[in-house]
N, C-alpha and C. Protein backbone atom coordinates (compact mmCIF):
# COMPACT_ATOMS: atom_id res chain seq x y z
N UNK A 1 -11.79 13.43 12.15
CA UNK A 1 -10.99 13.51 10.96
C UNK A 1 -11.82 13.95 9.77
N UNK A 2 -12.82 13.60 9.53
CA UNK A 2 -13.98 13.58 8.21
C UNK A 2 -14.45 15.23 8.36
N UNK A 3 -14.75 15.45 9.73
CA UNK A 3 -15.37 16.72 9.92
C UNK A 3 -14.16 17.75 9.25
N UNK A 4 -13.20 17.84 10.46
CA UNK A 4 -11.93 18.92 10.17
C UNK A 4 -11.49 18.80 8.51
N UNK A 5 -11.36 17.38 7.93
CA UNK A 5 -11.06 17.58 6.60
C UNK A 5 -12.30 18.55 5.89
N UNK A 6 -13.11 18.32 5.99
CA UNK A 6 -13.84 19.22 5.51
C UNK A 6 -14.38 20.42 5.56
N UNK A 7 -13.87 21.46 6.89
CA UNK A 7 -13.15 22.69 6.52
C UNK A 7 -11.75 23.30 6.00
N UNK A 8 -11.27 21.95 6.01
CA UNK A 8 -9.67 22.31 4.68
C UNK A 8 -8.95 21.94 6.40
N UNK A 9 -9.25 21.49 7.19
CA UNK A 9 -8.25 21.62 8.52
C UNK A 9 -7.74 20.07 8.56
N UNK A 10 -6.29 19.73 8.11
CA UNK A 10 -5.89 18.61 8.40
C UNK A 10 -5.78 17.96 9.39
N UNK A 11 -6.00 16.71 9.96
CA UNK A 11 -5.64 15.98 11.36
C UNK A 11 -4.56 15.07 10.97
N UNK A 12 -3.39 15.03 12.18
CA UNK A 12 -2.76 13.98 11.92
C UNK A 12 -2.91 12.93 13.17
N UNK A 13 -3.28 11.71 12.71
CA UNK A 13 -3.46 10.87 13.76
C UNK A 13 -2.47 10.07 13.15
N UNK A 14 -1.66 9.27 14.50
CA UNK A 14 -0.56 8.77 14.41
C UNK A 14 -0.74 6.91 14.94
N UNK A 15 -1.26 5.86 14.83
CA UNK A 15 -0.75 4.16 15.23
C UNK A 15 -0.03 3.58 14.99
N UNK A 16 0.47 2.58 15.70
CA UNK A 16 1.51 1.88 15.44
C UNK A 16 0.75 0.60 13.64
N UNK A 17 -0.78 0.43 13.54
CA UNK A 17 -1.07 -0.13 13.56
C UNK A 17 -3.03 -0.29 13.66
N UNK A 18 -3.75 -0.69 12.51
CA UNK A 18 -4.98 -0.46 12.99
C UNK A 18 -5.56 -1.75 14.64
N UNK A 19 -4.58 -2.62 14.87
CA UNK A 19 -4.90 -3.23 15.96
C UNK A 19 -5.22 -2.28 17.18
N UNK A 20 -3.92 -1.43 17.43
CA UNK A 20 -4.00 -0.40 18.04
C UNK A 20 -4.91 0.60 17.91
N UNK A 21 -5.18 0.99 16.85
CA UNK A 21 -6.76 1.58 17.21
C UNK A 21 -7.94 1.20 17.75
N UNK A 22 -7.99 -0.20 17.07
CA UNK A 22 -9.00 -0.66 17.71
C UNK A 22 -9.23 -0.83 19.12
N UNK A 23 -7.80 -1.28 19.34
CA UNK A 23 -7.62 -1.34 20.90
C UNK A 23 -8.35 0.14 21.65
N UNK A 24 -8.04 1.18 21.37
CA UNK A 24 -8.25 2.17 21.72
C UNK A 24 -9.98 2.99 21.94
N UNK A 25 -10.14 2.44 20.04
CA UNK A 25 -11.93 3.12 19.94
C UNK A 25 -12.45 2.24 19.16
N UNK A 26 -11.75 0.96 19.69
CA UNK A 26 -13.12 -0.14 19.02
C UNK A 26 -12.83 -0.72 17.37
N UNK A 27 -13.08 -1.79 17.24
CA UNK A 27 -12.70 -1.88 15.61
C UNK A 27 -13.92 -0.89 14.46
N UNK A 28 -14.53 -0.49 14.56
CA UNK A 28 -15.38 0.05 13.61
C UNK A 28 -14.66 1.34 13.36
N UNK A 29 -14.54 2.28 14.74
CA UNK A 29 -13.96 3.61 14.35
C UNK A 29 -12.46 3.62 14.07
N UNK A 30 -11.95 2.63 14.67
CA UNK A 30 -10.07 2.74 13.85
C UNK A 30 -10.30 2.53 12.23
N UNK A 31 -11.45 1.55 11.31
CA UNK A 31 -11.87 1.45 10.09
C UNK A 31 -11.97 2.74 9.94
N UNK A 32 -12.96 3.30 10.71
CA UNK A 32 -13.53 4.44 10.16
C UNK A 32 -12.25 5.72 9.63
N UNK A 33 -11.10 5.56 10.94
CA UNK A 33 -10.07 6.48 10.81
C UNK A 33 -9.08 6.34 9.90
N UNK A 34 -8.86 4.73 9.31
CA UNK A 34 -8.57 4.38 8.37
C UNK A 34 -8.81 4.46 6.87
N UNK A 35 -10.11 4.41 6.63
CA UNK A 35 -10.86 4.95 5.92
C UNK A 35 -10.91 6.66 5.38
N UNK A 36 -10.73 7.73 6.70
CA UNK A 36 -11.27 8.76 6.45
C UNK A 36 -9.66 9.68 6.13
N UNK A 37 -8.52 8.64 6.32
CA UNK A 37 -7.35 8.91 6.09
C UNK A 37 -7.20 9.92 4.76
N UNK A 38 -6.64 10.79 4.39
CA UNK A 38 -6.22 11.61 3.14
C UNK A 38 -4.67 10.81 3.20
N UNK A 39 -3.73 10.45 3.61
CA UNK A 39 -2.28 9.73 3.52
C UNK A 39 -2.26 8.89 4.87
N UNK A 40 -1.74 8.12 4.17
CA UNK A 40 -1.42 6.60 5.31
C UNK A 40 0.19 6.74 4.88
N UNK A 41 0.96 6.57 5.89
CA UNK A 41 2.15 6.21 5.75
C UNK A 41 2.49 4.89 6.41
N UNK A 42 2.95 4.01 5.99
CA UNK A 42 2.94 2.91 6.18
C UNK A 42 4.72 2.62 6.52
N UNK A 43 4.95 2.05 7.62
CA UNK A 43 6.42 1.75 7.82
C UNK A 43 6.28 -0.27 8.01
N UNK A 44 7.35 -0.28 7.69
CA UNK A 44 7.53 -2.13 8.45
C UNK A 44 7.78 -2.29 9.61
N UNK A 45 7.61 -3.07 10.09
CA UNK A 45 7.99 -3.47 11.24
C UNK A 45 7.16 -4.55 12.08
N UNK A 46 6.56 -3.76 13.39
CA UNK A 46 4.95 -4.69 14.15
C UNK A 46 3.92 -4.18 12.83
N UNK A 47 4.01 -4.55 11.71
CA UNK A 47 3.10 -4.23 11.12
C UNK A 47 2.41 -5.71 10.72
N UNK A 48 0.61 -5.60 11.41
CA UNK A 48 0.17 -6.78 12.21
C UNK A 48 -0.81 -7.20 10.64
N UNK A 49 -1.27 -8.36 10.61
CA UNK A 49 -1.95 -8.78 9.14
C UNK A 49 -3.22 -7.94 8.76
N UNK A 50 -3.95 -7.96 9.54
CA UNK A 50 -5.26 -6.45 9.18
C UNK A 50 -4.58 -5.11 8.83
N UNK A 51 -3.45 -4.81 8.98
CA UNK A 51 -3.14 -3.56 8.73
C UNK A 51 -2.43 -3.50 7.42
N UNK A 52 -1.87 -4.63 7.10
CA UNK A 52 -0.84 -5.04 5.83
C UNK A 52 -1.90 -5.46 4.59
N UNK A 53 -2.98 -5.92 5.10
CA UNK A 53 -4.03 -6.14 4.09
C UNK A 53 -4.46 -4.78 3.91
N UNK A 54 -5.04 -3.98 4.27
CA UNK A 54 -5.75 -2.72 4.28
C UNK A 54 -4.90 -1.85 3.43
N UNK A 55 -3.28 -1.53 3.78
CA UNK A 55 -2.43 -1.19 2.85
C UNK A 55 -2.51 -1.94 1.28
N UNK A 56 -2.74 -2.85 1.29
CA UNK A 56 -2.48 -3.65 0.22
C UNK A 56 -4.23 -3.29 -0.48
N UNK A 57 -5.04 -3.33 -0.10
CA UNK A 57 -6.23 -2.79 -0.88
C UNK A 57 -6.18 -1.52 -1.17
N UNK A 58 -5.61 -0.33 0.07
CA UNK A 58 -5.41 0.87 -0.74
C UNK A 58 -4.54 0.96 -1.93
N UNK A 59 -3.50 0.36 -1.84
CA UNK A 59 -2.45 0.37 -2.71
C UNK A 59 -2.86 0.22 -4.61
N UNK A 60 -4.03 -0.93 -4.38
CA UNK A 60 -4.63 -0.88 -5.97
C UNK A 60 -3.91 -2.27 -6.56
N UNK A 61 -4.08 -2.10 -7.95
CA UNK A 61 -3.55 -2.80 -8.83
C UNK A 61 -2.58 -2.77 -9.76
N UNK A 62 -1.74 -3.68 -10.39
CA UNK A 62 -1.35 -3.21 -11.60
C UNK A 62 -1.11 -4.44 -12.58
N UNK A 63 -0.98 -4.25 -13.86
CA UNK A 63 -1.47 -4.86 -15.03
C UNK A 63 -0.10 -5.42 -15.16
N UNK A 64 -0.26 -6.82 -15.08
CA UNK A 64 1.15 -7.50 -15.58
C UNK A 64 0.86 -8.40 -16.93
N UNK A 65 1.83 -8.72 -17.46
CA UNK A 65 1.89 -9.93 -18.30
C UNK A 65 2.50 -10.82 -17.97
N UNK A 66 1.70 -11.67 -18.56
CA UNK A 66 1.90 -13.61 -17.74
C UNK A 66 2.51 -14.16 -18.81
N UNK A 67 2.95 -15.25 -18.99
CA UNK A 67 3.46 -16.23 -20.09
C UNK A 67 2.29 -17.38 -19.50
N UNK A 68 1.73 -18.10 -20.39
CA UNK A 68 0.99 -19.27 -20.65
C UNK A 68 1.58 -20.10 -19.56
N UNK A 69 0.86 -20.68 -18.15
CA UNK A 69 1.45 -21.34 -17.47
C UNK A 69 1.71 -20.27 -16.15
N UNK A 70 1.59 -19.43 -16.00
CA UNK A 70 1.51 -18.28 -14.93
C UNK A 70 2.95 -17.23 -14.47
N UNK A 71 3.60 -17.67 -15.40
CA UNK A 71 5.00 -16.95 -14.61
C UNK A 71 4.79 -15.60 -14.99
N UNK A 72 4.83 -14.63 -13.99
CA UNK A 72 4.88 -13.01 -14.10
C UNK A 72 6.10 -12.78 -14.43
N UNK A 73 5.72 -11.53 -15.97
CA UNK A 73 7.13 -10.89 -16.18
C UNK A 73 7.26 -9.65 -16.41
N UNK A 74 6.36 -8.63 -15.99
CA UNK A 74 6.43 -7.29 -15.87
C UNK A 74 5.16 -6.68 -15.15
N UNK A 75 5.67 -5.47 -14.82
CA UNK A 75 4.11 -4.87 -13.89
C UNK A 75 4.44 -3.51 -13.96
N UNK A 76 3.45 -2.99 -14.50
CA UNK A 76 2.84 -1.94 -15.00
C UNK A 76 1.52 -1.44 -14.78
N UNK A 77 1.25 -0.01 -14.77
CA UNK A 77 -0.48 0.64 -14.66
C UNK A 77 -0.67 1.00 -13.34
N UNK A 78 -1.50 0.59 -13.02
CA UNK A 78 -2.58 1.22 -12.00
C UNK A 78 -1.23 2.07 -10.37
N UNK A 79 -0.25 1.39 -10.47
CA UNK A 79 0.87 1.81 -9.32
C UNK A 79 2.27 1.94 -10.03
N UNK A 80 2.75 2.90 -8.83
CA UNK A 80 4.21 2.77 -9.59
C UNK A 80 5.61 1.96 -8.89
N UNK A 81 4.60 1.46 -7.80
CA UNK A 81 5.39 0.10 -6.95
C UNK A 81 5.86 -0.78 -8.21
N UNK A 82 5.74 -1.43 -9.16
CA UNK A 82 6.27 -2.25 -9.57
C UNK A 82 7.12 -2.07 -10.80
N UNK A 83 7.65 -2.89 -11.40
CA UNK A 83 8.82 -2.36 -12.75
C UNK A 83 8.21 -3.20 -13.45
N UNK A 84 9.04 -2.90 -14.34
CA UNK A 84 8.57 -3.49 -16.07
C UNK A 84 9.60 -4.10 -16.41
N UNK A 85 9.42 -5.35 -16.89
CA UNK A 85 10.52 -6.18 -16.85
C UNK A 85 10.26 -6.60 -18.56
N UNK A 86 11.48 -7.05 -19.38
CA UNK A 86 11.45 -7.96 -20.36
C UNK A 86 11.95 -8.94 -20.54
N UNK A 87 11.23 -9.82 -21.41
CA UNK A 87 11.78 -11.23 -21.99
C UNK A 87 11.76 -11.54 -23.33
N UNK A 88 12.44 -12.41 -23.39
CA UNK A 88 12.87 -13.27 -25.09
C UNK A 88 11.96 -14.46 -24.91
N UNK A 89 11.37 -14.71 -24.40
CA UNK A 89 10.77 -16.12 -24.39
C UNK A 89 9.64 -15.90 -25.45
N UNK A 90 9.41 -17.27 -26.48
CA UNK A 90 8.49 -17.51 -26.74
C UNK A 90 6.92 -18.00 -26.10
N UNK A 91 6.25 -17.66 -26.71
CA UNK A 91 4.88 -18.27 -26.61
C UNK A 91 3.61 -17.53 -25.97
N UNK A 92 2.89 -18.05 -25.53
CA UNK A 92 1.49 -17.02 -25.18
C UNK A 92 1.84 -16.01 -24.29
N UNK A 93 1.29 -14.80 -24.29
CA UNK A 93 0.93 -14.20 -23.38
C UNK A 93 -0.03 -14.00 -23.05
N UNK A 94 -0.51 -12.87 -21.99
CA UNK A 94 -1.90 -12.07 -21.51
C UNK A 94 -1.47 -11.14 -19.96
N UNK A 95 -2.14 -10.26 -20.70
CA UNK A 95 -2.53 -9.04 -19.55
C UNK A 95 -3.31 -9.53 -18.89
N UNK A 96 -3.08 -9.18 -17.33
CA UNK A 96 -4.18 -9.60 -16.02
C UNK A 96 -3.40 -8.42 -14.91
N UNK A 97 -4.58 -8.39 -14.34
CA UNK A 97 -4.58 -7.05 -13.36
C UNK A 97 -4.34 -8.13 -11.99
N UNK A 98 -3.03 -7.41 -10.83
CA UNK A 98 -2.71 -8.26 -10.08
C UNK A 98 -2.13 -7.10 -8.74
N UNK A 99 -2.49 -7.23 -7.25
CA UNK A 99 -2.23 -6.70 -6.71
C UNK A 99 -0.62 -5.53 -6.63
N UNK A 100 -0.65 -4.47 -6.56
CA UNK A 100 0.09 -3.54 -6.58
C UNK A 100 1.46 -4.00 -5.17
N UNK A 101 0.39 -4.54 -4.56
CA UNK A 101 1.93 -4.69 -2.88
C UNK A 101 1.53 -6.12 -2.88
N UNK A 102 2.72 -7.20 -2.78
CA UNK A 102 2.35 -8.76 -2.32
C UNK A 102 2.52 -8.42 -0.89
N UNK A 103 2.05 -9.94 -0.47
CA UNK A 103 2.20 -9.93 0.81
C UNK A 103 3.25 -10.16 1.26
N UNK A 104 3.97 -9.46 2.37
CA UNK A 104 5.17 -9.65 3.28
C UNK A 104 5.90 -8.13 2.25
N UNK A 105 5.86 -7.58 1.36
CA UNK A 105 6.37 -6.42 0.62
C UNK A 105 6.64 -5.27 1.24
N UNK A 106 5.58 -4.54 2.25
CA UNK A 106 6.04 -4.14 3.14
C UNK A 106 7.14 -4.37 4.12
N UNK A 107 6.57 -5.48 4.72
CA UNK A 107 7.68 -5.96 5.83
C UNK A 107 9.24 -6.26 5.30
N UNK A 108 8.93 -6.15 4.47
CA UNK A 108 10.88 -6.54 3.63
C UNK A 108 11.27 -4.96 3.63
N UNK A 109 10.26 -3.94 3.42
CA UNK A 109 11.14 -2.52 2.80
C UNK A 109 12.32 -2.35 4.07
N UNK A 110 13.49 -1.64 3.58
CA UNK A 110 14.26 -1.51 4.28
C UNK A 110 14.32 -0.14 6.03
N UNK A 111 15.26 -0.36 6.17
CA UNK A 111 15.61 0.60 7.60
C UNK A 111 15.02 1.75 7.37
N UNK A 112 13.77 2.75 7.52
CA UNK A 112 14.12 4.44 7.15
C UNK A 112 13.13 4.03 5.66
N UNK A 113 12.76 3.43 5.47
CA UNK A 113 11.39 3.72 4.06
C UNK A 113 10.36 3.44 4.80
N UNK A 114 9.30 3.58 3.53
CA UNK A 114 7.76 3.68 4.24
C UNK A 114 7.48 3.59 2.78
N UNK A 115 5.97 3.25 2.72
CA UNK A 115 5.24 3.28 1.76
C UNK A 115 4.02 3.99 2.47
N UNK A 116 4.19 5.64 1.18
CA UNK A 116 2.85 6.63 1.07
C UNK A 116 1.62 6.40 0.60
N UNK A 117 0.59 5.81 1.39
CA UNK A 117 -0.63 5.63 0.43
C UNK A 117 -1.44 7.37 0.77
N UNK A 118 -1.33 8.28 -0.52
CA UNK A 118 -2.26 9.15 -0.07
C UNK A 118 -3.61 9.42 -1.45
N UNK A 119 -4.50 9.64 -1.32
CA UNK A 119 -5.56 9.97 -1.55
C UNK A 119 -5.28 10.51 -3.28
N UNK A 120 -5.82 9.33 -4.37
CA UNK A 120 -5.86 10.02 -5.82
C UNK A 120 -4.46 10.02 -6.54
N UNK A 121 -3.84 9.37 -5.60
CA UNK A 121 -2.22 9.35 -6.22
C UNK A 121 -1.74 7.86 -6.22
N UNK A 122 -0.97 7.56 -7.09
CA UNK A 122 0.06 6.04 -6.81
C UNK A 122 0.48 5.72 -5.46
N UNK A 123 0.34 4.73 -5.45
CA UNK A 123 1.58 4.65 -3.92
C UNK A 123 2.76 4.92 -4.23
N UNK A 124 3.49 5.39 -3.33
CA UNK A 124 5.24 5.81 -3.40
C UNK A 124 6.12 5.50 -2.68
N UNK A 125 6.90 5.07 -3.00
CA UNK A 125 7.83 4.35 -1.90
C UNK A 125 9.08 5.94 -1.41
N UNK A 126 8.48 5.74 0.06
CA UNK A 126 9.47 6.94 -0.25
C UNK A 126 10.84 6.81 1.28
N UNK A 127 11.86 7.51 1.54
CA UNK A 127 13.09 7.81 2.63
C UNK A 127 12.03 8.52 3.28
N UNK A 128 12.54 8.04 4.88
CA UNK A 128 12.33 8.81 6.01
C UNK A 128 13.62 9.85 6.38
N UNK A 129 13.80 11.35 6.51
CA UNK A 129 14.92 11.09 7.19
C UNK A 129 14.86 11.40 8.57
N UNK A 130 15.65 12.05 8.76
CA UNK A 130 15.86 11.80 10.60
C UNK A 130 16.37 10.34 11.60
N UNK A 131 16.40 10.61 12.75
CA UNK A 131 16.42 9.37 13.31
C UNK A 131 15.42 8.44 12.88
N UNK A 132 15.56 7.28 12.83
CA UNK A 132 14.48 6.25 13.01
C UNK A 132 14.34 4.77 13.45
């Protein structure tokens, strides 16, 4: 993958899953293929906890505001996974930088979506079409 990307020649390698790679060429080089990825498309489903974490580190961050006491009420910046929400409430706030995908976020997206992690861009939630 690393080589061919770097005569401009794309590879598409296809898993259910980095378990499944590993299964295949070992856990270091499914990392490695993971890693050397230009777009991950990510669907729900058997999608196993090493692979949902790994999405969730590519995915990044984004900057929410808290109310004093921890309740999140908007998310903004670094992704465009999340919305921006408002409130009337009084009292403190603060900006804090907070994962872009929670956990299980994937596994909820619906029938026919996926989440695009590709290379220098936001994640995107995007339709499959075709059968699926």
């Amino acid at each position: 993958m690393a080589t061919g990307g770097g005569y401009g020649m794309p590879t598409l390698a296809v898993a259910q899953d980095l378990a499944q790679l590993a299964d295949r060429w070992g856990p270091e080089r499914a990392q490695t293929m993971w890693d050397n990825a230009s777009c991950r498309l990510v669907m729900p489903g058997a999608l196993d906890e090493r692979t949902e974490e790994a999405a969730r580190r590519a995915a990044g961050e984004v900057l929410e505001m808290r109310r004093s006491g921890g309740a999140s009420v908007g998310r903004s910046g670094r992704s465009n996974w999340g919305t921006i929400a408002q409130s009337s409430h009084q009292g403190s706030w603060r900006e804090d930088w907070g994962p872009a995908i929670r956990r299980g976020e994937i596994a909820r997206l619906p029938l026919g979506a996926a989440l695009c992690l590709a290379a220098g861009l936001r994640p995107l939630h995007v339709e499959l079409t075709g059968p699926h």
